[in-house]
N, C-alpha and C. Protein backbone atom coordinates (compact mmCIF):
# COMPACT_ATOMS: atom_id res chain seq x y z
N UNK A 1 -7.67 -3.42 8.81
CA UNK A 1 -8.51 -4.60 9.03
C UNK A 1 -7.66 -5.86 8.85
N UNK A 2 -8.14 -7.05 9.63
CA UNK A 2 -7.48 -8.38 9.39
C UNK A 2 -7.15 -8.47 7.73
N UNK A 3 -6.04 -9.32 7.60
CA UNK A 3 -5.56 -9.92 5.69
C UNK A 3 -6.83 -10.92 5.46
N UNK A 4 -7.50 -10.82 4.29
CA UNK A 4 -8.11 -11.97 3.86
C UNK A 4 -7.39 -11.86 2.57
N UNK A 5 -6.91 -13.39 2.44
CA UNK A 5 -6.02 -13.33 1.14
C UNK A 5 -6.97 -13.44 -0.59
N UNK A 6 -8.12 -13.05 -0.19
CA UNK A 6 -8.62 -12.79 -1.46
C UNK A 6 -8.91 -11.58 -2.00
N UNK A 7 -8.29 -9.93 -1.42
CA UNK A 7 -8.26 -9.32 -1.27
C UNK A 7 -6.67 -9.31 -2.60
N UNK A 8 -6.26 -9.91 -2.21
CA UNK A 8 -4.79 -10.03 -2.77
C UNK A 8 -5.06 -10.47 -4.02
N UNK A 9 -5.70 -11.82 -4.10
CA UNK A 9 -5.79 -12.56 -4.95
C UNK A 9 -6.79 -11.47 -6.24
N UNK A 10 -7.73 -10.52 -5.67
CA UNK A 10 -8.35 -10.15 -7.34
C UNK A 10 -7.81 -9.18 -7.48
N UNK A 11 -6.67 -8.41 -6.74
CA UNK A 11 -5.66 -7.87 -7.32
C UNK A 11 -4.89 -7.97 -8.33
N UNK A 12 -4.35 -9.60 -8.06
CA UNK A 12 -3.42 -10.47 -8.86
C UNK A 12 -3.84 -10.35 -9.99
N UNK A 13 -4.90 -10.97 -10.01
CA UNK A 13 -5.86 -11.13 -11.16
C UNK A 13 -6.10 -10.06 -12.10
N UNK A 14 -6.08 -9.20 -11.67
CA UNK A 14 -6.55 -8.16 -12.39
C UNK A 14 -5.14 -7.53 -13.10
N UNK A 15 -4.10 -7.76 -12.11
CA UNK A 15 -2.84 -7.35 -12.77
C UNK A 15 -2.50 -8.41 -14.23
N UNK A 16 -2.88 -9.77 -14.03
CA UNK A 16 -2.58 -10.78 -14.53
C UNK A 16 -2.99 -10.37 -16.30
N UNK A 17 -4.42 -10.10 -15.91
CA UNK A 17 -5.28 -9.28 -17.35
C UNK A 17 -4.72 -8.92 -17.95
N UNK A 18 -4.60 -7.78 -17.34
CA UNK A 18 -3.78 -6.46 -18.00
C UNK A 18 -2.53 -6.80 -18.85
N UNK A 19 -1.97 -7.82 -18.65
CA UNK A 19 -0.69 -7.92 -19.10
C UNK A 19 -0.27 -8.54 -20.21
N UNK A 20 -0.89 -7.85 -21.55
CA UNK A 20 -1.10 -8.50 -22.68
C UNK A 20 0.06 -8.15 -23.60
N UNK A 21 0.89 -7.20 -23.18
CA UNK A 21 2.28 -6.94 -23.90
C UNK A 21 3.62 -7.46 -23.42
N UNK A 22 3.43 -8.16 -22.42
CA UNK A 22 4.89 -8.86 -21.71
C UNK A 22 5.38 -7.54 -21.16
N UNK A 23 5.18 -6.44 -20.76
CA UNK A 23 6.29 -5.33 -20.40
C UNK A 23 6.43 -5.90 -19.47
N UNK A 24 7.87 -6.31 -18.99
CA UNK A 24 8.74 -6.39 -17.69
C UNK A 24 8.32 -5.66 -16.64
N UNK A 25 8.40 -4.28 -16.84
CA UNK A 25 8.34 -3.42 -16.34
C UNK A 25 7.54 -3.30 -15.29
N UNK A 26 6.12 -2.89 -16.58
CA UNK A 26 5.31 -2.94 -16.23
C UNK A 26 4.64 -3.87 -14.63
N UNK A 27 5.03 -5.30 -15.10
CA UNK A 27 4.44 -6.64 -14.80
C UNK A 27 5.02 -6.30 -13.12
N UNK A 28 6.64 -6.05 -13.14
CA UNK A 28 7.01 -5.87 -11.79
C UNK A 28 6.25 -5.02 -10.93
N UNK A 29 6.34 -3.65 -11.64
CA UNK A 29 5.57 -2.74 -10.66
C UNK A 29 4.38 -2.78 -10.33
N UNK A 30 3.11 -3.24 -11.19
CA UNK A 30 1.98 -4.06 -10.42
C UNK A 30 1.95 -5.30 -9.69
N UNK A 31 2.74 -5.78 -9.81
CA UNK A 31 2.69 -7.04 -8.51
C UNK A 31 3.12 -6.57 -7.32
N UNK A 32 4.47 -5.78 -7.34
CA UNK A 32 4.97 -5.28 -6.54
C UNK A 32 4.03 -4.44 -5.53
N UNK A 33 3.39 -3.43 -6.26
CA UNK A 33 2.45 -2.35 -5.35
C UNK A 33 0.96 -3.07 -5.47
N UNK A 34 0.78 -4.23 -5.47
CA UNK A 34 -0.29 -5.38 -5.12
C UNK A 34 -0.07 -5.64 -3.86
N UNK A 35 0.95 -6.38 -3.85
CA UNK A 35 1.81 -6.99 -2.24
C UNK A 35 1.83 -5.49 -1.34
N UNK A 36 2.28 -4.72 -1.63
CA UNK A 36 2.51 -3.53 -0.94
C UNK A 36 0.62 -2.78 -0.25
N UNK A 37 -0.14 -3.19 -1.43
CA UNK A 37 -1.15 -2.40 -1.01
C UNK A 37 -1.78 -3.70 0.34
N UNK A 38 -1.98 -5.12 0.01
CA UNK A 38 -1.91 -6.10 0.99
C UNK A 38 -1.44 -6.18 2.21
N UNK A 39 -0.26 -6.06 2.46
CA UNK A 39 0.75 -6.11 3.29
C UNK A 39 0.63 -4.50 4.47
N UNK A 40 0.05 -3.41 3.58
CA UNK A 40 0.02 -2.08 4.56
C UNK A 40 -1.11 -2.37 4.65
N UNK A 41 -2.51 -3.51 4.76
CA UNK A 41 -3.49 -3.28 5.21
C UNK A 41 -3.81 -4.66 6.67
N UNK A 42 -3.19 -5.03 6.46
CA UNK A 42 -2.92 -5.86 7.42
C UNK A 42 -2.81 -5.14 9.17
N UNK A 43 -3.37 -5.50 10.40
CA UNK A 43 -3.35 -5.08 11.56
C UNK A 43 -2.39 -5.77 12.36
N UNK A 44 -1.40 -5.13 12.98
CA UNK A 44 -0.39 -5.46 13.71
C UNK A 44 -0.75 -5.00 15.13
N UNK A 45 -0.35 -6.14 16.02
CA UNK A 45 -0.58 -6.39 17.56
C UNK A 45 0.41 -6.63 18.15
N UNK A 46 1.27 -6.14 19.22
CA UNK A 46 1.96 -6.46 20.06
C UNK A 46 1.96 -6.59 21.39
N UNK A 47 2.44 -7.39 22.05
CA UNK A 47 2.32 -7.07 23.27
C UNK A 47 3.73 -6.60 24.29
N UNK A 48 3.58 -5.34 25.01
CA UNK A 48 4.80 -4.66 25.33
C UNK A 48 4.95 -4.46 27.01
N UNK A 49 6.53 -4.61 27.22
CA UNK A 49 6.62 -4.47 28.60
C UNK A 49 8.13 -4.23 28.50
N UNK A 50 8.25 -3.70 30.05
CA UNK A 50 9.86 -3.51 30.24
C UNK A 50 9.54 -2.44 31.22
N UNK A 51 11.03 -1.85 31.59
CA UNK A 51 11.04 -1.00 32.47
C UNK A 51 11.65 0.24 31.80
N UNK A 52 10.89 1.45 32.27
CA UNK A 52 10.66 2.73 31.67
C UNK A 52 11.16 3.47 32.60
N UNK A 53 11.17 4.97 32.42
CA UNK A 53 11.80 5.88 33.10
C UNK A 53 10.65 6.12 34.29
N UNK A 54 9.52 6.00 34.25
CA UNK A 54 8.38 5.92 35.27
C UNK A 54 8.30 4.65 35.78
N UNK A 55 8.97 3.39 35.32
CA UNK A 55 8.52 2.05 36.30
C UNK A 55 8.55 0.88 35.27
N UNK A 56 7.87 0.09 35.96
CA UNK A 56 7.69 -1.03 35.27
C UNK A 56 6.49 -1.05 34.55
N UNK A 57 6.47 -1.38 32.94
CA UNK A 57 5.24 -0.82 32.28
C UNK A 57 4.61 -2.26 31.74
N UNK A 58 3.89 -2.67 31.40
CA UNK A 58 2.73 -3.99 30.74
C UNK A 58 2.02 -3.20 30.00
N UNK A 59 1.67 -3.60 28.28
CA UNK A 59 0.59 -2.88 27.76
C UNK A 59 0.20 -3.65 26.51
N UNK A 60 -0.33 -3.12 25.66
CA UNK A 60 -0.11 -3.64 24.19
C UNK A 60 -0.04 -2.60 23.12
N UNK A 61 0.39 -2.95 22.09
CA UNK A 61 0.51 -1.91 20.84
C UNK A 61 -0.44 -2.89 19.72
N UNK A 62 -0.59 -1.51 19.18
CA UNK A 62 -1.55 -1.51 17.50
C UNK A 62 -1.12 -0.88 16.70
N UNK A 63 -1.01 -1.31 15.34
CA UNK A 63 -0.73 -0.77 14.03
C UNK A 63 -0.18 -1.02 12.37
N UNK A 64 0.43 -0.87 11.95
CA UNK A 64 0.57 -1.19 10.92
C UNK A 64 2.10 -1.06 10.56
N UNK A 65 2.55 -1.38 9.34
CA UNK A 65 3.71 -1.30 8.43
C UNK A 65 3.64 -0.93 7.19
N UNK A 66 4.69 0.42 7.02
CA UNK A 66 4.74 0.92 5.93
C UNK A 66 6.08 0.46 4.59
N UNK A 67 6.03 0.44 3.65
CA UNK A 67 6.49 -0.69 2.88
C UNK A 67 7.21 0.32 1.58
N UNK A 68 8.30 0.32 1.11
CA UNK A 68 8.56 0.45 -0.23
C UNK A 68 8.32 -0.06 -1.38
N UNK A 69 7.74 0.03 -2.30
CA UNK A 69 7.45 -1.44 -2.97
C UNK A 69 8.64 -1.08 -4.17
N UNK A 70 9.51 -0.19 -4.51
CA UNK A 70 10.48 0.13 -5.37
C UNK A 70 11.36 -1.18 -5.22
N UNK A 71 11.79 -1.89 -3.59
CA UNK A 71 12.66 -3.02 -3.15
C UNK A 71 11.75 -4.07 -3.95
N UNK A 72 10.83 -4.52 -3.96
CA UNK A 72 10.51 -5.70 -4.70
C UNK A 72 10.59 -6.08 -6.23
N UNK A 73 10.13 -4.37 -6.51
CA UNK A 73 9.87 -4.06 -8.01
C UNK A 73 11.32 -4.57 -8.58
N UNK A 74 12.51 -3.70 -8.19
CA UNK A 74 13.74 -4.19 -8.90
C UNK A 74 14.32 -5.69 -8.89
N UNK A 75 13.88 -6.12 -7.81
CA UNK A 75 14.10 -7.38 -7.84
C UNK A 75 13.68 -8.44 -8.70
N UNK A 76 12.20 -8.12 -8.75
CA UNK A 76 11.45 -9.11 -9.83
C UNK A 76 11.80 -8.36 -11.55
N UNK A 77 11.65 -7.25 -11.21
CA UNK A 77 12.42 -6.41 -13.04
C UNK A 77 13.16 -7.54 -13.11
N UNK A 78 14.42 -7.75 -12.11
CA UNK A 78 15.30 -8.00 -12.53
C UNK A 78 15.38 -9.62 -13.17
N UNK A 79 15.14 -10.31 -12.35
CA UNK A 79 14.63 -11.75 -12.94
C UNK A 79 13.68 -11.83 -13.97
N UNK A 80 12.72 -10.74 -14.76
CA UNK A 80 11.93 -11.28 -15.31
C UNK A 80 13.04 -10.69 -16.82
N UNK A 81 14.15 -10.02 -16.38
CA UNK A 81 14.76 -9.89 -17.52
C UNK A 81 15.95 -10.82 -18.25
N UNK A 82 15.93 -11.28 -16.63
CA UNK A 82 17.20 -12.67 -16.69
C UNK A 82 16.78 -13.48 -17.66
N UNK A 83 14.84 -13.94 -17.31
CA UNK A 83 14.25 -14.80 -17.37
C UNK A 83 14.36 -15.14 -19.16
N UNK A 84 14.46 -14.18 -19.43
CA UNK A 84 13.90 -13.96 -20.94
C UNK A 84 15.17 -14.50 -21.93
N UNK A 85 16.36 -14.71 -21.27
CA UNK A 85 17.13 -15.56 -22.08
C UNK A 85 17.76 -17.02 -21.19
N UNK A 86 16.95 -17.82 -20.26
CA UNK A 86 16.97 -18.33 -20.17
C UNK A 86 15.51 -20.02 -21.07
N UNK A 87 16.45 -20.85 -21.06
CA UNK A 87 15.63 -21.99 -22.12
C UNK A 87 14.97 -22.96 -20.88
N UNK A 88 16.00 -22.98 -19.71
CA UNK A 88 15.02 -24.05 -18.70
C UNK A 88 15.15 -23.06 -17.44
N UNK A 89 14.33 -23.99 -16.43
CA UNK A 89 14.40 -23.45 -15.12
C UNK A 89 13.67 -22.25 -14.75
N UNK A 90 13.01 -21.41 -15.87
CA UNK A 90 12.49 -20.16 -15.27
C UNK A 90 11.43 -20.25 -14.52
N UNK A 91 10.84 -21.44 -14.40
CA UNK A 91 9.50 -21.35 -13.46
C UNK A 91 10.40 -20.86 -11.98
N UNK A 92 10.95 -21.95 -11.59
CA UNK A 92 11.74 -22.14 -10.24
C UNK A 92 12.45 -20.80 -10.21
N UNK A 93 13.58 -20.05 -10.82
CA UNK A 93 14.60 -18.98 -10.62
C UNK A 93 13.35 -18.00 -10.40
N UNK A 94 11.97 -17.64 -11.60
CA UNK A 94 10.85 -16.39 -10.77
C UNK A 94 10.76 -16.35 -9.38
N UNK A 95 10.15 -17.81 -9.18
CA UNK A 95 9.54 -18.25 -7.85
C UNK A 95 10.39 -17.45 -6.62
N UNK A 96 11.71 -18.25 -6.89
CA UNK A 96 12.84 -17.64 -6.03
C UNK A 96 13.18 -15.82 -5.47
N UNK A 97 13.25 -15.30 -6.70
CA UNK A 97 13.65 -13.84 -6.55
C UNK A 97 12.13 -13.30 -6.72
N UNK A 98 10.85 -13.83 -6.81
CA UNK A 98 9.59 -13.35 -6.16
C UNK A 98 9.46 -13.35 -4.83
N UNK A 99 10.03 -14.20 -4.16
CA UNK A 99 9.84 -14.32 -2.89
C UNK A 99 10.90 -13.54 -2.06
N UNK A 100 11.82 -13.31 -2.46
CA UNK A 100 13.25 -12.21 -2.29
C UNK A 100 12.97 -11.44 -2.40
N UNK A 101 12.25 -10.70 -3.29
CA UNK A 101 11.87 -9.54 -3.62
C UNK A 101 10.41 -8.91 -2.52
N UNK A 102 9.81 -9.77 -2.26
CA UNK A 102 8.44 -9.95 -1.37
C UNK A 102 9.10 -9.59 0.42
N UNK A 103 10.43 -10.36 0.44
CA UNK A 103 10.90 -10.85 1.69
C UNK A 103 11.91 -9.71 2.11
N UNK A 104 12.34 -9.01 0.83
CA UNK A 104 12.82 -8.04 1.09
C UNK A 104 12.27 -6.71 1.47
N UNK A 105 11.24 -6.54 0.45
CA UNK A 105 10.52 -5.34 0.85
C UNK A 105 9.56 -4.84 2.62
N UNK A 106 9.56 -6.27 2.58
CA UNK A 106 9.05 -6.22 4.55
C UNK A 106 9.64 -6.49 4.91
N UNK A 107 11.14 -7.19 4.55
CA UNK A 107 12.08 -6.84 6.02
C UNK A 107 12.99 -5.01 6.32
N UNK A 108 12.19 -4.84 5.56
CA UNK A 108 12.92 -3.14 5.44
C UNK A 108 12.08 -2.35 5.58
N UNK A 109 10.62 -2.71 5.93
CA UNK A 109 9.44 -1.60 6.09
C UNK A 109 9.52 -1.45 7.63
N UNK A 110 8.84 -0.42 7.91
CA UNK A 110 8.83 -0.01 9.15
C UNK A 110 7.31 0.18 10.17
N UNK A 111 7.80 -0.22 10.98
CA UNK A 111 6.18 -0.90 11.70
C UNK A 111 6.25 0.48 12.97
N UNK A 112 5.04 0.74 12.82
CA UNK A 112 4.53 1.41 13.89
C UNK A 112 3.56 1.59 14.66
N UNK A 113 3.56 1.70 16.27
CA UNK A 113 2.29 1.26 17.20
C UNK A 113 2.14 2.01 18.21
N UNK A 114 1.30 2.05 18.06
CA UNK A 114 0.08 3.70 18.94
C UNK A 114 0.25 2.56 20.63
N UNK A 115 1.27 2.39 21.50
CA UNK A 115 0.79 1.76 23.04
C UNK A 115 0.35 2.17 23.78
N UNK A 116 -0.98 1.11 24.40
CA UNK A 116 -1.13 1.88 25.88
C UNK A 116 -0.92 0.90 26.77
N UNK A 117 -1.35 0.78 28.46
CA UNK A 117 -0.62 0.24 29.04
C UNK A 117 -1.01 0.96 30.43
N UNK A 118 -0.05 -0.16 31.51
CA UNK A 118 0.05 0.50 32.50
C UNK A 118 1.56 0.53 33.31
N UNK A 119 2.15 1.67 34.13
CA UNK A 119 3.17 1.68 34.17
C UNK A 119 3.38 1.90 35.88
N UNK A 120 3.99 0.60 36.86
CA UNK A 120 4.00 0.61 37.90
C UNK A 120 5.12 1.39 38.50
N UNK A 121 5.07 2.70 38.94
CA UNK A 121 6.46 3.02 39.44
C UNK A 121 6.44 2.69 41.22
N UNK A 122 7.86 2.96 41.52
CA UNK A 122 7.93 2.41 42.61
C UNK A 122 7.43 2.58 43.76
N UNK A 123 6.77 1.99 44.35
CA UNK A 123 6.10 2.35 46.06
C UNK A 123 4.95 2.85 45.14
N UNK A 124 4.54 2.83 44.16
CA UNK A 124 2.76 3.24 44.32
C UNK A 124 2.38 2.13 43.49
N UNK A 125 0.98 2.52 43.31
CA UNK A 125 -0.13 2.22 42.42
C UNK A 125 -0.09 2.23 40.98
N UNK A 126 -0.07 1.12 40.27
CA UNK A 126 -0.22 1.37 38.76
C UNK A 126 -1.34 2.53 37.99
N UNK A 127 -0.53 3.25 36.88
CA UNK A 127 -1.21 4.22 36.48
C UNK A 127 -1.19 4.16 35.19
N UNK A 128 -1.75 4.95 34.59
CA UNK A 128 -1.74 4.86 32.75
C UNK A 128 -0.37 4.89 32.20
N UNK A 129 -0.72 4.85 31.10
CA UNK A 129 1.03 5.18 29.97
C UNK A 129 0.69 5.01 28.90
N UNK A 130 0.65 5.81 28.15
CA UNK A 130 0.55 5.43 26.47
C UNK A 130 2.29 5.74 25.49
N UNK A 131 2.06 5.99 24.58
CA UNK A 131 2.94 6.02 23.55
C UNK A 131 3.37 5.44 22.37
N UNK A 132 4.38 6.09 21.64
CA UNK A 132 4.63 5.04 20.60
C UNK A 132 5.87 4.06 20.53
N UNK A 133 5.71 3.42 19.42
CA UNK A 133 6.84 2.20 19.24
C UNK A 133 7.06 2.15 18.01
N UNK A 134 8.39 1.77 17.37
CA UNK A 134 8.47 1.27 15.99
C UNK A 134 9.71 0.10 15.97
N UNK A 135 9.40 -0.50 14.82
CA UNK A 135 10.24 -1.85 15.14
C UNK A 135 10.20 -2.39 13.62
N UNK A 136 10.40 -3.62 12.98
CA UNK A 136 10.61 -4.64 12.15
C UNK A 136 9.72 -5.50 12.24
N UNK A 137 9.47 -6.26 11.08
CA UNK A 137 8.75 -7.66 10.55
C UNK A 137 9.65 -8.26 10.27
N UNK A 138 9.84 -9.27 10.35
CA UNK A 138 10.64 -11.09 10.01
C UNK A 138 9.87 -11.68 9.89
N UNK A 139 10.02 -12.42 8.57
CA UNK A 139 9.39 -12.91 8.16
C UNK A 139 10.17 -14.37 7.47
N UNK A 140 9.68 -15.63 7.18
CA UNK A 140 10.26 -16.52 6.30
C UNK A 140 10.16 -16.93 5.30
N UNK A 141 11.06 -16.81 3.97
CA UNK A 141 10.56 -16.70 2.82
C UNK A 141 10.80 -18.28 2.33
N UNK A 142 11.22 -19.30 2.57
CA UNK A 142 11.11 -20.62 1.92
C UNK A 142 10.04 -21.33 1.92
N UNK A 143 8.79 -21.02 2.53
CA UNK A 143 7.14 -21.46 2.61
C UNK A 143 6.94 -20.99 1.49
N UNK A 144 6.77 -19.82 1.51
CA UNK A 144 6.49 -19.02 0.42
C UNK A 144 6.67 -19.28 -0.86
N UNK A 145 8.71 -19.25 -0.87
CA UNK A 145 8.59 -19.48 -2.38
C UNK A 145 8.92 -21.13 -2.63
N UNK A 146 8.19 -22.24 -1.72
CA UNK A 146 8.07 -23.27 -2.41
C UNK A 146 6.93 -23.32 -3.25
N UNK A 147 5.76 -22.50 -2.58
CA UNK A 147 4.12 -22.97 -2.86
C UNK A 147 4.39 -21.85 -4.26
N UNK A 148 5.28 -20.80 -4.72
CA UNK A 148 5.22 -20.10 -5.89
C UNK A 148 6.20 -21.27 -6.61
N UNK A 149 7.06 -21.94 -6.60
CA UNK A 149 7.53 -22.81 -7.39
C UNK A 149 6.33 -24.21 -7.88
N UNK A 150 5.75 -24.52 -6.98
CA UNK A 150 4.70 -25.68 -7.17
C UNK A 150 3.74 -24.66 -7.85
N UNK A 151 3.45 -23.73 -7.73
CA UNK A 151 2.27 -23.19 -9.14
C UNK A 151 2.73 -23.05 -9.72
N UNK A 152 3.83 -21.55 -10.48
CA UNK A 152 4.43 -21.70 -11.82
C UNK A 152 4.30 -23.30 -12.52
N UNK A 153 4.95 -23.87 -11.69
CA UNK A 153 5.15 -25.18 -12.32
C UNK A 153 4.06 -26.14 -12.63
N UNK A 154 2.86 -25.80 -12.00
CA UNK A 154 1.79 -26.38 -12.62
C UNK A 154 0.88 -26.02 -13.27
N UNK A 155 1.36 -24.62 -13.92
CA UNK A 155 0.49 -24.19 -14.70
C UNK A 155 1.27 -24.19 -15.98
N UNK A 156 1.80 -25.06 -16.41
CA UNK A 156 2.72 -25.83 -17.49
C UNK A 156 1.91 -26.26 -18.21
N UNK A 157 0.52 -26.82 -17.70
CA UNK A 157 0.14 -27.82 -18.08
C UNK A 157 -1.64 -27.93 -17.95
N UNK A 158 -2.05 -26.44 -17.94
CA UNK A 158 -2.91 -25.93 -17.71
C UNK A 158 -3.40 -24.97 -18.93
N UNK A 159 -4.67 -25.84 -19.71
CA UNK A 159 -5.08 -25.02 -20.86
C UNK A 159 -6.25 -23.98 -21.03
N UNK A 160 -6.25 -23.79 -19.33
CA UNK A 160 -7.03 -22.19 -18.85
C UNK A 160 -7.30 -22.20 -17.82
N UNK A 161 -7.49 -21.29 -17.43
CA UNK A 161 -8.01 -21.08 -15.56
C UNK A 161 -6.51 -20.36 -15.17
N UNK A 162 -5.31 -20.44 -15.90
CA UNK A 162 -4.25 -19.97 -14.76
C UNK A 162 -3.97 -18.75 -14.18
N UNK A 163 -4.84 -17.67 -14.55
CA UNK A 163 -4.44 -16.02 -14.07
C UNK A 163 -5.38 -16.67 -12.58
N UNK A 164 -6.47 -17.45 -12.47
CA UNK A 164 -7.05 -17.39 -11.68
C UNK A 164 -6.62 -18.26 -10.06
N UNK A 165 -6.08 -19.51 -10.94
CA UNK A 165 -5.29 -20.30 -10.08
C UNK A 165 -3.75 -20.09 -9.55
N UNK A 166 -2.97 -19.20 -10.09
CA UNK A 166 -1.80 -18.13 -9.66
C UNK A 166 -2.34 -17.39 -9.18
N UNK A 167 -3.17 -16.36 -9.29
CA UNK A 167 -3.64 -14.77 -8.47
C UNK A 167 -4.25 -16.30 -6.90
N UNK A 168 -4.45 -17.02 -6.81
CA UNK A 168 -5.40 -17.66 -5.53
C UNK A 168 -4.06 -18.36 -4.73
N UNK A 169 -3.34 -18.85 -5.26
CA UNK A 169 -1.91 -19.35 -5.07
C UNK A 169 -1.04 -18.68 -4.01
N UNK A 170 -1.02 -17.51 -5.00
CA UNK A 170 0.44 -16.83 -4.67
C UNK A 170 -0.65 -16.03 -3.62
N UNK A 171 -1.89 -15.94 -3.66
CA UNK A 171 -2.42 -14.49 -2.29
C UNK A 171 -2.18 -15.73 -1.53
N UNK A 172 -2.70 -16.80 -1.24
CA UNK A 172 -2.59 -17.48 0.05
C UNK A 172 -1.36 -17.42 0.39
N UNK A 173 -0.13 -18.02 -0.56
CA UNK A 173 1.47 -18.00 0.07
C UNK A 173 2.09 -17.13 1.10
N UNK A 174 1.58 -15.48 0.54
CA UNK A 174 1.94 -14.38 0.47
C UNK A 174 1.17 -14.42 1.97
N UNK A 175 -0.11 -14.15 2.01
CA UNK A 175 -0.51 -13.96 3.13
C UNK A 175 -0.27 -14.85 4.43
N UNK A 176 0.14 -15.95 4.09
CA UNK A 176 0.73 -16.82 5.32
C UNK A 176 1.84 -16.34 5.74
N UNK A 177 2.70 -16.34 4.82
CA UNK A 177 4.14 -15.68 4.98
C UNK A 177 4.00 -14.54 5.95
N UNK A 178 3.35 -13.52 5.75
CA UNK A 178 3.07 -12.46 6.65
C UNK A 178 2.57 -12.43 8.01
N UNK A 179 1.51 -13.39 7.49
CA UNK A 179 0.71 -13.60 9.01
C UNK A 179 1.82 -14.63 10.14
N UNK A 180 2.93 -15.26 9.82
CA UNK A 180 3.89 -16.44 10.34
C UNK A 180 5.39 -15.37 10.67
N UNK A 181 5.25 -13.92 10.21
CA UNK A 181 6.09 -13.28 10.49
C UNK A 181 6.25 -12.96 11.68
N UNK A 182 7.54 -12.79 12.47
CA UNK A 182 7.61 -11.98 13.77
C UNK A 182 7.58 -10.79 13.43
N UNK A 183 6.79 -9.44 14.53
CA UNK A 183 7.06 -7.88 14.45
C UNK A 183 7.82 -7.63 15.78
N UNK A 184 8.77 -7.14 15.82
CA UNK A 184 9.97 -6.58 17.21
C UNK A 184 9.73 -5.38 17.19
N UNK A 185 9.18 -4.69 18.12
CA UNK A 185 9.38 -3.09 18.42
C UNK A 185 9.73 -2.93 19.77
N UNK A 186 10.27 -1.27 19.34
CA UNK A 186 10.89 -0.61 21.17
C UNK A 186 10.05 0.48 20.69
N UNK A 187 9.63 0.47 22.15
CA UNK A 187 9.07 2.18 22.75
C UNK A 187 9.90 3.27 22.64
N UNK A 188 9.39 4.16 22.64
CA UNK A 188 10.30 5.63 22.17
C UNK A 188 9.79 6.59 23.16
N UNK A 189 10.11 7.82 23.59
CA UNK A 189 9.64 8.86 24.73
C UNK A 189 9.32 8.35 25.86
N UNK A 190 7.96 8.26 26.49
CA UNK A 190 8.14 7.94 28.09
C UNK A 190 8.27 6.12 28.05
N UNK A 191 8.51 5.75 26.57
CA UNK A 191 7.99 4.14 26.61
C UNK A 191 9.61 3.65 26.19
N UNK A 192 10.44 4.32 26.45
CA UNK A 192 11.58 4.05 26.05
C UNK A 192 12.34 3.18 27.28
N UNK A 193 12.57 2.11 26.58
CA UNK A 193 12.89 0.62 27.87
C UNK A 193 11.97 -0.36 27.90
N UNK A 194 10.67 -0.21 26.44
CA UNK A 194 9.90 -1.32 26.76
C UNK A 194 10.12 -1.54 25.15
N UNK A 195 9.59 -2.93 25.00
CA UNK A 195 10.24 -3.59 23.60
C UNK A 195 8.54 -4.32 23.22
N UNK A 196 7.99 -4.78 22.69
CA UNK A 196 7.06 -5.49 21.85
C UNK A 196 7.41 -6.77 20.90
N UNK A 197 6.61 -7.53 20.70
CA UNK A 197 6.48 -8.76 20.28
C UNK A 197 5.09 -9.19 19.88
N UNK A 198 5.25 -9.04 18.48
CA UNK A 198 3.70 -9.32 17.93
C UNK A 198 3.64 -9.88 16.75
N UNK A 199 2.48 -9.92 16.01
CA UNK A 199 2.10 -10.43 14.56
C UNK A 199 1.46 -9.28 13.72
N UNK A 200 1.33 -9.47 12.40
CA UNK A 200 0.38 -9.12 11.90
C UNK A 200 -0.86 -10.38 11.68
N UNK A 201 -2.15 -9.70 11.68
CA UNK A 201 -3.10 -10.57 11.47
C UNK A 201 -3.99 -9.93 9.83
């Protein structure tokens, strides 16, 4: 189904709760497989063409992206361990390797799409064609981790409400980021020679 970023957000939240012992650990791997559960529910659309071993094909693809969330997890482990002997700057350095860690894990997931279509071969009549495709997300992570640097940083100064105003924050960031991503796929078997260009929504 389409991202609604509040889907994300009482995730956040709920991870946010929970987190009454500081475990590092911990803290990474629920944010991490938060974004991950977000991000694989999201619907991906492309639209595909090129020339195939049957002709010239026009169609569109549907589907999704599957995600590691282990790539984010180490990343943020890793800063939230940096974090802990640093005296200034840690709002901004999280922000940063949150969004690295976010930016990494979907540029390394793998997108896949059920196409159909139609495929003109030569001297006749256009006819069906289905198949699959798999491809990449690109995505840009400096949107992202400005709007996570402007919250950390304003919840400095905030004497409650902040699991609620971070978990609402960071789902909108997150979900723009995604939805502003490019998806690139190529066809595979009879769809091999046609390429895609889409979003997630």
């Amino acid at each position: 189904m389409p991202l609604t970023s509040t889907t994300l957000k009482n995730d956040l939240i709920s991870v946010y709760k929970s987190m009454s012992d500081g475990d590092n650990k911990v803290f990474s791997q629920k944010i991490s497989a938060a974004v991950k559960k977000f991000a694989e529910s999201g619907d991906i659309a492309t639209a595909d063409k090129g020339g195939v071993s049957a002709g010239a094909f026009v169609g569109a693809g549907k589907g999704k992206i599957t995600l590691d969330d282990s790539i984010c997890e180490k990343i943020i482990y890793a800063a939230c361990n940096a974090m802990d002997g640093m005296k200034s700057g840690g709002n901004n350095y999280l922000a940063a390797e949150m969004a690295s860690g976010i930016h990494a894990m979907v540029s390394a997931g793998e997108v896949k799409t059920d196409v159909n279509g139609m495929v003109t071969p030569p001297s006749s009549s256009p006819v069906p064609l289905s198949g699959k495709a798999t491809g990449k997300m690109t995505g840009v992570p400096l949107p992202m981790q400005t709007a996570f640097t402007a919250t950390f940083n304003s919840m400095d100064a905030m004497k409650s409400g902040g699991d609620e105003y971070k978990a609402t924050q960071v789902s909108i960031a997150v979900d723009a980021y995604l939805k502003a991503a490019a998806v690139n796929t190529n066809g595979s078997g009879a769809l091999s020679g046609s390429a895609g260009t889409g979003a997630m929504t």
